[in-house]
PDB file of N, CA and C in Angstrom:
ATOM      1  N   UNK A   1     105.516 111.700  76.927  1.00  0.00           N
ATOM      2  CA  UNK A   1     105.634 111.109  78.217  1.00  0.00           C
ATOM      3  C   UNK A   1     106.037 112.190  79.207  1.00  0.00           C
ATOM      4  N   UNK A   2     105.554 112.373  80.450  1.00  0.00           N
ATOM      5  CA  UNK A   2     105.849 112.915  81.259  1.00  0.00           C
ATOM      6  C   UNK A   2     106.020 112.462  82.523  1.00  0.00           C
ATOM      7  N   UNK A   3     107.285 112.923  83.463  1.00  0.00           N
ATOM      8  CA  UNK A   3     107.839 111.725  84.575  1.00  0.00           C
ATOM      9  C   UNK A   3     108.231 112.925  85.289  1.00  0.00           C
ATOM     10  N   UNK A   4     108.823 112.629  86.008  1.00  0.00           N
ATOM     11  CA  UNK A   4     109.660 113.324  87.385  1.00  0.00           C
ATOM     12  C   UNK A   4     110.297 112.911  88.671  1.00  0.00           C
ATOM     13  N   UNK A   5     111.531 113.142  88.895  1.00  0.00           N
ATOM     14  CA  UNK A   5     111.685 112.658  90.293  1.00  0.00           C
ATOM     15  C   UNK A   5     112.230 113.556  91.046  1.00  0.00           C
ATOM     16  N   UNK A   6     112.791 113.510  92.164  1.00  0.00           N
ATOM     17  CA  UNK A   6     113.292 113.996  93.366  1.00  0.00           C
ATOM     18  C   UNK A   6     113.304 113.534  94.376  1.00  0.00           C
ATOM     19  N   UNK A   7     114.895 113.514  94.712  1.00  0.00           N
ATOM     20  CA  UNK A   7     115.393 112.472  96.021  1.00  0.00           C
ATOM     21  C   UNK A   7     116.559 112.109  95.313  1.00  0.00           C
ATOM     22  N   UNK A   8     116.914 111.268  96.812  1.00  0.00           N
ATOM     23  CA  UNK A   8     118.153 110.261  96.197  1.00  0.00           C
ATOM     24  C   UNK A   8     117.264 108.963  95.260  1.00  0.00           C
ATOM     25  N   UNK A   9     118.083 109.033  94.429  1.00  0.00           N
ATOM     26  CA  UNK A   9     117.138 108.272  93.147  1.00  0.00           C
ATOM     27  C   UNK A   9     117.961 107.207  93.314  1.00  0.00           C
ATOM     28  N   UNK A  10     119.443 106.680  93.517  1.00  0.00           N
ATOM     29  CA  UNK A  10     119.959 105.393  93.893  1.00  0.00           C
ATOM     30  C   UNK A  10     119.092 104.590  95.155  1.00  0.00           C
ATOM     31  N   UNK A  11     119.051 105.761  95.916  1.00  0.00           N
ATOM     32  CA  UNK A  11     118.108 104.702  97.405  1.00  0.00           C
ATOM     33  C   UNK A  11     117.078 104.191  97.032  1.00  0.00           C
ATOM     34  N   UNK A  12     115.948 104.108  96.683  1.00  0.00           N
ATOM     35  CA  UNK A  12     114.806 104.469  95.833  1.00  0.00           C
ATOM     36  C   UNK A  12     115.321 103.253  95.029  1.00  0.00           C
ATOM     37  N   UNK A  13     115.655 103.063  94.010  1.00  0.00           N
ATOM     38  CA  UNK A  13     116.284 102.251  92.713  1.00  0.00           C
ATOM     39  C   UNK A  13     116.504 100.851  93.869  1.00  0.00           C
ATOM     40  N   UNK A  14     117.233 100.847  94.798  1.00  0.00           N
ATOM     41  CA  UNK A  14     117.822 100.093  95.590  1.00  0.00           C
ATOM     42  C   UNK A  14     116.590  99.149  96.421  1.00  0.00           C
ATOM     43  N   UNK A  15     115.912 100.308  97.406  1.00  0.00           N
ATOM     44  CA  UNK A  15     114.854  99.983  97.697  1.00  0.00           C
ATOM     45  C   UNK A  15     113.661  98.795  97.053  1.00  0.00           C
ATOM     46  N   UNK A  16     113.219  98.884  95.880  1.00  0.00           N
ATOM     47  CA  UNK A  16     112.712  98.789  94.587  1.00  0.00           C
ATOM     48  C   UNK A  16     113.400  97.723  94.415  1.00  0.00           C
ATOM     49  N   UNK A  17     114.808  97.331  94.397  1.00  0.00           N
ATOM     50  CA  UNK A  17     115.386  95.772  93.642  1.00  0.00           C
ATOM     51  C   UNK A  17     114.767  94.778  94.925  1.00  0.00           C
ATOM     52  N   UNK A  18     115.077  95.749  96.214  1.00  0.00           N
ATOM     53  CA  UNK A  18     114.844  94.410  97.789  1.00  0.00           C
ATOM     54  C   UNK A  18     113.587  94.451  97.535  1.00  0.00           C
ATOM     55  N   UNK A  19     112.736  94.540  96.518  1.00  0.00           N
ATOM     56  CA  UNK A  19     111.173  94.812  97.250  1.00  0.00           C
ATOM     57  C   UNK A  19     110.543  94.635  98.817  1.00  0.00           C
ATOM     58  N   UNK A  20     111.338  96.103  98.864  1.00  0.00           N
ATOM     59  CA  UNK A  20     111.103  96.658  99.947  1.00  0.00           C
ATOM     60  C   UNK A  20     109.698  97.577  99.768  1.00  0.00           C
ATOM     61  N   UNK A  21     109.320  98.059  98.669  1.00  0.00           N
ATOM     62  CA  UNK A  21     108.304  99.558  98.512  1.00  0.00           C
ATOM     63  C   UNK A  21     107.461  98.582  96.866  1.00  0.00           C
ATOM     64  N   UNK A  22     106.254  98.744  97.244  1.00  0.00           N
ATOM     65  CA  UNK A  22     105.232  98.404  96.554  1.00  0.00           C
ATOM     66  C   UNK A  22     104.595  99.164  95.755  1.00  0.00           C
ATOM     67  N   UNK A  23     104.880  99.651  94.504  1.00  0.00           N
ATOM     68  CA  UNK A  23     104.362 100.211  93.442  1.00  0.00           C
ATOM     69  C   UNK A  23     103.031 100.284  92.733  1.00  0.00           C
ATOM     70  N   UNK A  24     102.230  99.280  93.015  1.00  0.00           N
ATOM     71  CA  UNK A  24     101.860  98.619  92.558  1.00  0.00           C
ATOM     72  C   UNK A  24     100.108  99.773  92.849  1.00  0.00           C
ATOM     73  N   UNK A  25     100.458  99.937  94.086  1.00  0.00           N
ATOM     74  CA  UNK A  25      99.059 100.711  94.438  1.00  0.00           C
ATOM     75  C   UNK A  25      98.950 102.280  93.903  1.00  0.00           C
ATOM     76  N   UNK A  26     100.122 102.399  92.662  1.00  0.00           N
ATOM     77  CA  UNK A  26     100.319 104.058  92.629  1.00  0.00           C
ATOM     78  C   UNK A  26      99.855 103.877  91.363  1.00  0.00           C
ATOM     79  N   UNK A  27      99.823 102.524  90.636  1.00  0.00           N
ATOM     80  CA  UNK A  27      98.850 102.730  89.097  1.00  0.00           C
ATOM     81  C   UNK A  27      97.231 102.831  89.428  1.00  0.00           C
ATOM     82  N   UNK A  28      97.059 103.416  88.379  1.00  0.00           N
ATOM     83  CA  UNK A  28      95.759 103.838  88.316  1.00  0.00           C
ATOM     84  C   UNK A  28      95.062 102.906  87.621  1.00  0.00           C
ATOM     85  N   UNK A  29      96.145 103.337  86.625  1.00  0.00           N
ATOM     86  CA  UNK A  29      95.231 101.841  84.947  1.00  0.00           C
ATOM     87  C   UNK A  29      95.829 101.661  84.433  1.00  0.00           C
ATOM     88  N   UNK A  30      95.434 100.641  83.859  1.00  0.00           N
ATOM     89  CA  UNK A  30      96.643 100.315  82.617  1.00  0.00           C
ATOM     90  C   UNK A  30      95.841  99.813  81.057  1.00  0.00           C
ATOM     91  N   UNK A  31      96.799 100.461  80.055  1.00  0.00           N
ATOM     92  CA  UNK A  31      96.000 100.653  78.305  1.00  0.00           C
ATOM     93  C   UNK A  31      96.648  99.830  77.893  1.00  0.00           C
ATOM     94  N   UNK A  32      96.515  98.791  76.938  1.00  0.00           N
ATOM     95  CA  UNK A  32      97.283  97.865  75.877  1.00  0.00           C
ATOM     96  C   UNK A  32      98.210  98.882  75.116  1.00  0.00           C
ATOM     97  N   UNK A  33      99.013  98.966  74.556  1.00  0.00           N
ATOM     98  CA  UNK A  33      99.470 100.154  73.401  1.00  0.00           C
ATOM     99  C   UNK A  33      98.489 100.656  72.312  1.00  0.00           C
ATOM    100  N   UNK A  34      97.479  99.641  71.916  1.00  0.00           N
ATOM    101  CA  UNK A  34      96.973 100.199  71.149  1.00  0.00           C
ATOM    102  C   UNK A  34      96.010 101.047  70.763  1.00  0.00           C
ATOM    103  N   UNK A  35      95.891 101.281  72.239  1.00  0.00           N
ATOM    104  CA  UNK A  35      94.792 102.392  73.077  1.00  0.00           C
ATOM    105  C   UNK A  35      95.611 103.541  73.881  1.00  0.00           C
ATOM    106  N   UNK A  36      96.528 103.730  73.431  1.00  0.00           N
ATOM    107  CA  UNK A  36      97.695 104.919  74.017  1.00  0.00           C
ATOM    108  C   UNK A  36      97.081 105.746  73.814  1.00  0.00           C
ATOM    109  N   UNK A  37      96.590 106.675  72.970  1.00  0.00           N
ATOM    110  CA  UNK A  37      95.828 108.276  73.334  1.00  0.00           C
ATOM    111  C   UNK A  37      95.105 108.080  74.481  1.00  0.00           C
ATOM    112  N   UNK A  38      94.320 106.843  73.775  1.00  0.00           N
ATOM    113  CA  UNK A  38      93.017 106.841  75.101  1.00  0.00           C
ATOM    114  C   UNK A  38      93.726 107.143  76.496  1.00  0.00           C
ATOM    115  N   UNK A  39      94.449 106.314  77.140  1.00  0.00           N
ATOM    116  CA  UNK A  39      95.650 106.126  78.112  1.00  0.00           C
ATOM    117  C   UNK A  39      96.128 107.466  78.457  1.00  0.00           C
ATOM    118  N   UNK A  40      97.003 108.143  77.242  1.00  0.00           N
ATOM    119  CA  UNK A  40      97.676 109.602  77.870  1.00  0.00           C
ATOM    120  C   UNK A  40      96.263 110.530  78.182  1.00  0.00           C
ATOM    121  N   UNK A  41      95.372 110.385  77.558  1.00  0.00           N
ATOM    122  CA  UNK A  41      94.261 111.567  78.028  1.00  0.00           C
ATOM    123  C   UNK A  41      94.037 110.945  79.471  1.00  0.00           C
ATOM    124  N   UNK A  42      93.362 110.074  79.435  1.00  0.00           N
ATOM    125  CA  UNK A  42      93.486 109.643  80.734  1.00  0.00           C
ATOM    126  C   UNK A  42      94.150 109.950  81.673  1.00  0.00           C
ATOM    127  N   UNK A  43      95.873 109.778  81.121  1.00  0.00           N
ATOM    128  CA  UNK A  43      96.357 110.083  82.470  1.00  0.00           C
ATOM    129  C   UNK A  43      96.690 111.700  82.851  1.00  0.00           C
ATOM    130  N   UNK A  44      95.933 112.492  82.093  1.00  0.00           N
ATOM    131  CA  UNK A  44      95.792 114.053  82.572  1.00  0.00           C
ATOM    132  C   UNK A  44      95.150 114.503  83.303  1.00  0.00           C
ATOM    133  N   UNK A  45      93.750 113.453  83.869  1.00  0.00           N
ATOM    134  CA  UNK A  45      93.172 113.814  84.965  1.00  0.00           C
ATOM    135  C   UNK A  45      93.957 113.826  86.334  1.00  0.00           C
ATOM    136  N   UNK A  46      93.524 115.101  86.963  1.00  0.00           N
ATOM    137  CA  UNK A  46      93.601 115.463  88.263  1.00  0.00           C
ATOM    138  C   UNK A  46      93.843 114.549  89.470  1.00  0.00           C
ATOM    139  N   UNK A  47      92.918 113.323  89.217  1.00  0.00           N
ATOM    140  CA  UNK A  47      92.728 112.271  90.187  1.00  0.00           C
ATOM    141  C   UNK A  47      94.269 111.081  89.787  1.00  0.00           C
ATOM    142  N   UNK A  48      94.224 111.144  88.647  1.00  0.00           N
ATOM    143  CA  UNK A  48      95.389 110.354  88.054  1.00  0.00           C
ATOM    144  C   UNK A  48      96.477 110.132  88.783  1.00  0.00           C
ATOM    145  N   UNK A  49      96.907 108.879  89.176  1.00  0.00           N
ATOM    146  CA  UNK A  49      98.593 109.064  89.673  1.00  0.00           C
ATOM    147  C   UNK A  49      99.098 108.380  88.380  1.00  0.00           C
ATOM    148  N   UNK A  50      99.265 107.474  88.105  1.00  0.00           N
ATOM    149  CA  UNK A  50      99.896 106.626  86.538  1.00  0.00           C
ATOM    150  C   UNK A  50      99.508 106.136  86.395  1.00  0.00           C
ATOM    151  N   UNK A  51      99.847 105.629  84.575  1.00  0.00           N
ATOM    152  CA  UNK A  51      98.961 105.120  83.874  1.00  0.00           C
ATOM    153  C   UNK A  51     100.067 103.646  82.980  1.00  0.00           C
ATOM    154  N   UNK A  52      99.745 103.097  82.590  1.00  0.00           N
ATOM    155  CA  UNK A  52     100.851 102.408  82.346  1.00  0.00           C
ATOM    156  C   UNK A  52     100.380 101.580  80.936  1.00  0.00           C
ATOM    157  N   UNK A  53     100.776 102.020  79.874  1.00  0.00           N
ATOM    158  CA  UNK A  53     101.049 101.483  78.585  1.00  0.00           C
ATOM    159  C   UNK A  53     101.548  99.881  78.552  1.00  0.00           C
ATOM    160  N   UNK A  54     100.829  99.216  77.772  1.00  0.00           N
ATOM    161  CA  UNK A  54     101.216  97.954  77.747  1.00  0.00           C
ATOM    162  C   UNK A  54     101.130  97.195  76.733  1.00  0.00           C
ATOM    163  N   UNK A  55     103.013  97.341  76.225  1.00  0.00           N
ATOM    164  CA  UNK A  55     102.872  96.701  74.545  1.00  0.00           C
ATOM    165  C   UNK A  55     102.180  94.956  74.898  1.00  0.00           C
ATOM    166  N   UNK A  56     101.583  95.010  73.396  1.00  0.00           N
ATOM    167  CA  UNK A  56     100.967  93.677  73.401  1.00  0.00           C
ATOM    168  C   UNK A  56     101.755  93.224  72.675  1.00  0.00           C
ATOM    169  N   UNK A  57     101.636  91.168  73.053  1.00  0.00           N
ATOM    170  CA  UNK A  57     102.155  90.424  72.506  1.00  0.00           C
ATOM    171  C   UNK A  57     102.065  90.173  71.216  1.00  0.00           C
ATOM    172  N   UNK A  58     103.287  89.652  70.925  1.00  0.00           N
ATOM    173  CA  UNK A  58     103.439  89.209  69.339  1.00  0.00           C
ATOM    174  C   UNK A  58     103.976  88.362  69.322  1.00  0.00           C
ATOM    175  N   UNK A  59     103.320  87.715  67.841  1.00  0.00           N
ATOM    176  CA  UNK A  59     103.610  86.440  67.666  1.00  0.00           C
ATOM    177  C   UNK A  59     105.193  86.027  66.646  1.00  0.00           C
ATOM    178  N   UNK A  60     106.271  85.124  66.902  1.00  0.00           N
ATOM    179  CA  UNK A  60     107.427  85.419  66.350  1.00  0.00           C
ATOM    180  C   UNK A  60     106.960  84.840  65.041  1.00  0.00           C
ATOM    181  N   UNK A  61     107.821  85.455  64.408  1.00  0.00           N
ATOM    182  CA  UNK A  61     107.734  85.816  62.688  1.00  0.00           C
ATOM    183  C   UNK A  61     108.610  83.935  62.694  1.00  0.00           C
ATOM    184  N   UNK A  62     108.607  83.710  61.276  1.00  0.00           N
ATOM    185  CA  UNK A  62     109.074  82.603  60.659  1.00  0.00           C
ATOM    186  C   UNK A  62     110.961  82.807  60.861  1.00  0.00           C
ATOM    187  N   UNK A  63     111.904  81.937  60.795  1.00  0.00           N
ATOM    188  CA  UNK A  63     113.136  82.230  60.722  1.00  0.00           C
ATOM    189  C   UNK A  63     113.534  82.975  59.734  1.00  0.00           C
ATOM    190  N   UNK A  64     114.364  84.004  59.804  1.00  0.00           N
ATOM    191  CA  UNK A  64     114.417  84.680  58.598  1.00  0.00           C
ATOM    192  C   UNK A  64     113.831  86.063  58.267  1.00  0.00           C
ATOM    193  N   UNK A  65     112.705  85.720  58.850  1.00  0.00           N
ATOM    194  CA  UNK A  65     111.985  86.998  58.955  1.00  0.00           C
ATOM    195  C   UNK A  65     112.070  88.113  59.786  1.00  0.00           C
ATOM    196  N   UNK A  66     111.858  89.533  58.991  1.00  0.00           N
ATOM    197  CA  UNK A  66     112.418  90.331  59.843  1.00  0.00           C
ATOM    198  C   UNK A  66     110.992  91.286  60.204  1.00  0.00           C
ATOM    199  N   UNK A  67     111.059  92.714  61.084  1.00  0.00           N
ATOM    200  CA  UNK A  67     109.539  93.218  61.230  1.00  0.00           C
ATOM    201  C   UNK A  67     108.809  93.366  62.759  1.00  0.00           C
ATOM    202  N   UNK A  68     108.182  93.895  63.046  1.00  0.00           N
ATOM    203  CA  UNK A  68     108.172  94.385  64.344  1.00  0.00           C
ATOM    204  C   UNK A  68     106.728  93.120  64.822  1.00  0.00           C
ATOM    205  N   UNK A  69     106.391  92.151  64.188  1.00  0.00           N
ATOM    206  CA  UNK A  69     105.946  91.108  64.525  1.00  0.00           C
ATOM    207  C   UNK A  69     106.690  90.168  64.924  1.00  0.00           C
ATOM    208  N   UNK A  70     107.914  90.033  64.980  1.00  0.00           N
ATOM    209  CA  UNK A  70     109.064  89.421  65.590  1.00  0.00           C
ATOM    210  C   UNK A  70     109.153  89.810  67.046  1.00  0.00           C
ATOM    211  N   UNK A  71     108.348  91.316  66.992  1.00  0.00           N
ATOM    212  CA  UNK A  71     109.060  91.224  68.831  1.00  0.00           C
ATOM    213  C   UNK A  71     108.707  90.490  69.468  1.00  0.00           C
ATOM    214  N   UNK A  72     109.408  89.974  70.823  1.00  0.00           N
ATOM    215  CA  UNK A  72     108.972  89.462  72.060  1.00  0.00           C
ATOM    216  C   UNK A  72     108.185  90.880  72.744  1.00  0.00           C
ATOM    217  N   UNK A  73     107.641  90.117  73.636  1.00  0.00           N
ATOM    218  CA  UNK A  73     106.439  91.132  74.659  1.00  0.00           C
ATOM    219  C   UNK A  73     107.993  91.986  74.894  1.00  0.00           C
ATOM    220  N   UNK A  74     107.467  93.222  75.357  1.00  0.00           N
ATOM    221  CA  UNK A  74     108.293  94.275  75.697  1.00  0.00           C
ATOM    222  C   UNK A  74     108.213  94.579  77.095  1.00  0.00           C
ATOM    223  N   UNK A  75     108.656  95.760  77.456  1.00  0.00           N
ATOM    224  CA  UNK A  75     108.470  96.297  78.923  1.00  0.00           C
ATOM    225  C   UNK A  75     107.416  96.943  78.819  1.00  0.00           C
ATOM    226  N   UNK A  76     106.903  97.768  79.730  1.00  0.00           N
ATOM    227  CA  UNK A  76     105.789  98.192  80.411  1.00  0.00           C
ATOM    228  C   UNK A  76     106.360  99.698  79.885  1.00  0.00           C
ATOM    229  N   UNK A  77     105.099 100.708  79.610  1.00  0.00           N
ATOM    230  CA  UNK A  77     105.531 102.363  79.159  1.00  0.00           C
ATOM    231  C   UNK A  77     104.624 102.859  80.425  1.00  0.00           C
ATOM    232  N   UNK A  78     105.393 103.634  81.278  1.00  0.00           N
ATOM    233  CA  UNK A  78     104.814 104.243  82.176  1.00  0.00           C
ATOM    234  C   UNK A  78     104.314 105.595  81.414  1.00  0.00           C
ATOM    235  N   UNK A  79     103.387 106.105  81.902  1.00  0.00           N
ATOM    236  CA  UNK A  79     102.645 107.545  81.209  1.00  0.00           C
ATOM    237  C   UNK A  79     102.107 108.134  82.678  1.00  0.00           C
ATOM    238  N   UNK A  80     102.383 109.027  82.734  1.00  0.00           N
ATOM    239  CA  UNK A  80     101.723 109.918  84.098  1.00  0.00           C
ATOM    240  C   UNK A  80     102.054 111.820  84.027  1.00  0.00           C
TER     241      UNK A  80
END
Protein backbone atom coordinates (compact mmCIF):
# COMPACT_ATOMS: atom_id res chain seq x y z
CA UNK A 1 0.00 0.00 0.00
CA UNK A 2 1.11 3.29 -0.69
CA UNK A 3 -0.45 6.69 0.87
CA UNK A 4 0.76 10.06 1.81
CA UNK A 5 -0.20 13.17 3.38
CA UNK A 6 0.67 16.70 4.12
CA UNK A 7 -1.04 19.42 5.97
CA UNK A 8 -2.78 19.78 9.04
CA UNK A 9 -4.19 16.27 8.99
CA UNK A 10 -6.68 17.07 12.15
CA UNK A 11 -8.41 19.92 9.88
CA UNK A 12 -8.80 17.66 7.02
CA UNK A 13 -10.03 14.58 9.44
CA UNK A 14 -12.49 17.27 10.83
CA UNK A 15 -13.52 18.64 7.62
CA UNK A 16 -14.33 14.98 6.34
CA UNK A 17 -16.61 14.09 9.68
CA UNK A 18 -18.91 17.71 8.69
CA UNK A 19 -18.98 16.48 5.17
CA UNK A 20 -17.81 19.39 4.25
CA UNK A 21 -15.14 17.94 1.24
CA UNK A 22 -16.30 15.19 -1.15
CA UNK A 23 -14.02 12.35 -1.79
CA UNK A 24 -15.75 10.67 -3.73
CA UNK A 25 -14.59 12.26 -7.18
CA UNK A 26 -10.77 11.40 -6.30
CA UNK A 27 -11.51 7.46 -6.82
CA UNK A 28 -10.75 6.25 -9.88
CA UNK A 29 -12.03 2.54 -9.40
CA UNK A 30 -12.77 0.32 -7.32
CA UNK A 31 -11.60 -3.89 -7.24
CA UNK A 32 -13.56 -6.45 -5.02
CA UNK A 33 -10.47 -7.94 -2.93
CA UNK A 34 -10.32 -10.63 -4.94
CA UNK A 35 -8.97 -8.85 -7.82
CA UNK A 36 -6.29 -6.86 -5.69
CA UNK A 37 -3.20 -7.30 -8.03
CA UNK A 38 -5.41 -6.47 -10.77
CA UNK A 39 -6.34 -3.15 -8.62
CA UNK A 40 -2.62 -2.31 -7.31
CA UNK A 41 -1.30 -2.54 -11.02
CA UNK A 42 -3.86 -0.46 -11.87
CA UNK A 43 -3.37 1.91 -9.50
CA UNK A 44 0.34 2.61 -10.84
CA UNK A 45 -0.82 4.30 -13.75
CA UNK A 46 0.12 7.85 -14.25
CA UNK A 47 -3.51 8.93 -14.80
CA UNK A 48 -4.48 7.11 -11.48
CA UNK A 49 -5.57 9.11 -8.42
CA UNK A 50 -7.03 5.94 -6.13
CA UNK A 51 -8.05 2.90 -6.26
CA UNK A 52 -10.03 1.35 -3.63
CA UNK A 53 -10.07 -2.39 -2.59
CA UNK A 54 -13.26 -3.80 -1.58
CA UNK A 55 -13.51 -6.74 0.83
CA UNK A 56 -16.47 -8.80 -0.21
CA UNK A 57 -19.22 -10.00 1.74
CA UNK A 58 -19.50 -12.99 3.78
CA UNK A 59 -21.78 -15.06 4.79
CA UNK A 60 -21.88 -15.69 8.90
CA UNK A 61 -20.65 -19.07 9.77
CA UNK A 62 -23.09 -21.31 12.06
CA UNK A 63 -22.83 -20.45 16.04
CA UNK A 64 -19.80 -21.77 17.17
CA UNK A 65 -18.03 -21.52 14.30
CA UNK A 66 -14.94 -19.97 13.90
CA UNK A 67 -12.92 -18.73 10.31
CA UNK A 68 -12.69 -15.82 8.21
CA UNK A 69 -16.23 -16.72 6.68
CA UNK A 70 -17.60 -15.34 9.83
CA UNK A 71 -16.57 -11.90 8.89
CA UNK A 72 -18.99 -9.14 8.58
CA UNK A 73 -18.34 -6.89 5.35
CA UNK A 74 -15.25 -4.92 6.33
CA UNK A 75 -13.98 -1.42 5.53
CA UNK A 76 -12.90 -0.22 2.31
CA UNK A 77 -8.65 -0.71 1.46
CA UNK A 78 -7.61 2.37 -0.14
CA UNK A 79 -4.55 1.58 -2.71
CA UNK A 80 -3.04 4.59 -4.58
Amino acid sequence: MVGSRCGPFEKAMALLRAGKVDLQPLITRAFPLPEAAEGILFAQRPEVMKVILKPSEKKKMPHGQRGTEGAEQGHETGVS
